[in-house]
Protein backbone atom coordinates (compact mmCIF):
# COMPACT_ATOMS: atom_id res chain seq x y z
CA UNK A 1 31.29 -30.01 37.28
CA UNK A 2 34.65 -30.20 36.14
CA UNK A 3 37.61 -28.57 37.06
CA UNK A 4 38.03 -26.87 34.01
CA UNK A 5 36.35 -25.41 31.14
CA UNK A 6 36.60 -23.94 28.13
CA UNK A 7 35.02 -20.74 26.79
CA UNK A 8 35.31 -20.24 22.92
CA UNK A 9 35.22 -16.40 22.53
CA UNK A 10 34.12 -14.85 19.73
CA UNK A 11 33.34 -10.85 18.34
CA UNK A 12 29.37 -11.07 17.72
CA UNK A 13 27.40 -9.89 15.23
CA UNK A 14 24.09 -8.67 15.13
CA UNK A 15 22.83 -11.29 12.62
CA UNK A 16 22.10 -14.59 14.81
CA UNK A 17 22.83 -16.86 12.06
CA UNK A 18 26.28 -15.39 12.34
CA UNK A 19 27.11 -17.15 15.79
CA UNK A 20 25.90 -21.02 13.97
CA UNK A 21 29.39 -22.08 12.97
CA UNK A 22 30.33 -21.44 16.66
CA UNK A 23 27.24 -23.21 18.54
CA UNK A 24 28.00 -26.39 15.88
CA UNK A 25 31.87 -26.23 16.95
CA UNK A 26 30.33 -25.61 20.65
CA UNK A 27 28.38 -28.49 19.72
CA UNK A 28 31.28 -30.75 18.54
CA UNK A 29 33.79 -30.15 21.70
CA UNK A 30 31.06 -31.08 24.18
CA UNK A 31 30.37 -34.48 22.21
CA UNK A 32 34.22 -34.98 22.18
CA UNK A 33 35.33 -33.34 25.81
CA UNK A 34 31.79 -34.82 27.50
CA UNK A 35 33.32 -34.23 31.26
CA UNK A 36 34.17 -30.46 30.21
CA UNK A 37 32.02 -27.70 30.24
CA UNK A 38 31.86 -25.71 26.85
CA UNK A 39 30.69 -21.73 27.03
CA UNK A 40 30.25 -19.18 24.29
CA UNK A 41 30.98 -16.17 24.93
CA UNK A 42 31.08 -12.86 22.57
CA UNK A 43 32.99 -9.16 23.05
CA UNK A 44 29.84 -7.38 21.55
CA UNK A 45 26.68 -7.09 19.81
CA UNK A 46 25.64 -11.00 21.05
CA UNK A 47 24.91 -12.39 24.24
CA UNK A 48 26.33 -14.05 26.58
CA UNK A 49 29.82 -11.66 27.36
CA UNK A 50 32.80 -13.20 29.09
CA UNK A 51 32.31 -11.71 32.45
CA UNK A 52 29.13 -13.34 33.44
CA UNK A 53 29.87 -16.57 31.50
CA UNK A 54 33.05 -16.81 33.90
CA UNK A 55 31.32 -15.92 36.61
CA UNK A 56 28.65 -18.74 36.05
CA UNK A 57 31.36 -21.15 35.61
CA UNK A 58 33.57 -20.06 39.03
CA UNK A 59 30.11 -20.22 40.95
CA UNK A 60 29.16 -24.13 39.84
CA UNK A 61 33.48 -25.00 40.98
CA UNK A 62 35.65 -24.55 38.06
CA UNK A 63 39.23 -24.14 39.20
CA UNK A 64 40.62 -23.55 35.55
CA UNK A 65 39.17 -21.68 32.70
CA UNK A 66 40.68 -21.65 28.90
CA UNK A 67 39.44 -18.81 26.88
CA UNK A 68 39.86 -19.63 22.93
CA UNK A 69 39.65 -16.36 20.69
CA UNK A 70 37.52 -17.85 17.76
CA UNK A 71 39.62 -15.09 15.61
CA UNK A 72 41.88 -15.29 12.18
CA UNK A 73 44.30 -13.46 14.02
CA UNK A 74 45.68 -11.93 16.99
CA UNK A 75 44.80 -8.42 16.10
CA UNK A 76 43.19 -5.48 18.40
CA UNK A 77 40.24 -7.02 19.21
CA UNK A 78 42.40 -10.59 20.71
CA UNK A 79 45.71 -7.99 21.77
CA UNK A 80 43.74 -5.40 23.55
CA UNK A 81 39.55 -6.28 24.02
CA UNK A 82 40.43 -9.74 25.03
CA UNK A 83 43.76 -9.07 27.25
CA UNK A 84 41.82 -6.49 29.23
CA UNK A 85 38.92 -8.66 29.90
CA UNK A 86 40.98 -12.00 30.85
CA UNK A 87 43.22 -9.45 33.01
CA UNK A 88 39.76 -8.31 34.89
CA UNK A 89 38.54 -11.99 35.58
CA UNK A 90 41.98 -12.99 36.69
CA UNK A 91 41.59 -10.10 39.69
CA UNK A 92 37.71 -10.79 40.14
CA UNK A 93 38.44 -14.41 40.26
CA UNK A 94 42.39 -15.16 41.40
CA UNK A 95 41.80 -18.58 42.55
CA UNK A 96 40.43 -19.69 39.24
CA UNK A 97 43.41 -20.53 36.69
CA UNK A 98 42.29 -18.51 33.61
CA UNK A 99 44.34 -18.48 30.00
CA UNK A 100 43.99 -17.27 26.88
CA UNK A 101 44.79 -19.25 23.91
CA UNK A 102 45.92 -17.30 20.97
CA UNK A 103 43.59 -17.00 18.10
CA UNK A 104 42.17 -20.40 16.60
CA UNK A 105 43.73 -18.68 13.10
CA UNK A 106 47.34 -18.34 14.50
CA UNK A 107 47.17 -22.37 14.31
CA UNK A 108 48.70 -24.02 11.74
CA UNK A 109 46.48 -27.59 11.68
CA UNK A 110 43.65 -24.37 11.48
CA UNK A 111 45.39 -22.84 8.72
CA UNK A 112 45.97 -26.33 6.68
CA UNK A 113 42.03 -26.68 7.19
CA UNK A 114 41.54 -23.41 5.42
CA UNK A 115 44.10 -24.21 2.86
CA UNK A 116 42.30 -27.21 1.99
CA UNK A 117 38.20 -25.46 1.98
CA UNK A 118 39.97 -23.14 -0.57
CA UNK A 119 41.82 -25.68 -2.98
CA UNK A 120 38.30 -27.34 -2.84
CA UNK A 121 36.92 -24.43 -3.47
CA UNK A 122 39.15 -23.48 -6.49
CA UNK A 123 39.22 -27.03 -7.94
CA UNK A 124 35.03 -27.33 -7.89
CA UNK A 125 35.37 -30.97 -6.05
């Protein structure tokens, strides 16, 4: 195992076919980042949560953790949800490094991508 590892964290849904775009990004940053562990992980509704995903990942060695909010923004969910939980793994686990990105959306090569979806959108190409 790797030192480190990355958990992409995202709200749920109860429609599976909701968490695809995830598991294909999942799918993409473990072809790229081969040596690092990749985890979903989701607040509600969907399985795995955070807690025990962490808790898999401290048990097999990891001795840093980065949590990315697959969110548009930073809102309650990312401010308060997400704060609270990373705040309760950094006291259940304090010899694991654990941060938080901020939301995938709050990034502007992110934002660019989006920009460009939508003129392709608009222009029919």
């Amino acid at each position: 195992m790797s030192g480190r590892a990355l958990i992409l964290f995202g709200h749920g849904a109860r429609d599976p076919q909701w968490a695809e775009p995830m598991q294909k990004l999942q799918a993409r940053l473990r072809a790229t980042l081969p040596q690092v562990p990749v985890e979903l992980a989701f607040l509600e509704v969907m399985e795995p949560r955070l807690p025990p995903v962490a808790q898999r990942l401290a048990d097999a060695g990891c001795e840093r953790i980065v949590i990315v909010p697959v969110f548009l923004g930073q809102g309650g969910h990312v401010k308060r949800d997400l704060a609270a939980l990373v705040q309760a793994l950094r006291e259940t686990h304090p010899r694991i490094a654990i941060d938080c990105a901020a939301a995938v959306g709050e990034d502007d090569g992110v934002l660019d991508a989006l920009a460009a979806y939508c003129v392709t959108s608009v222009s029919g190409r």
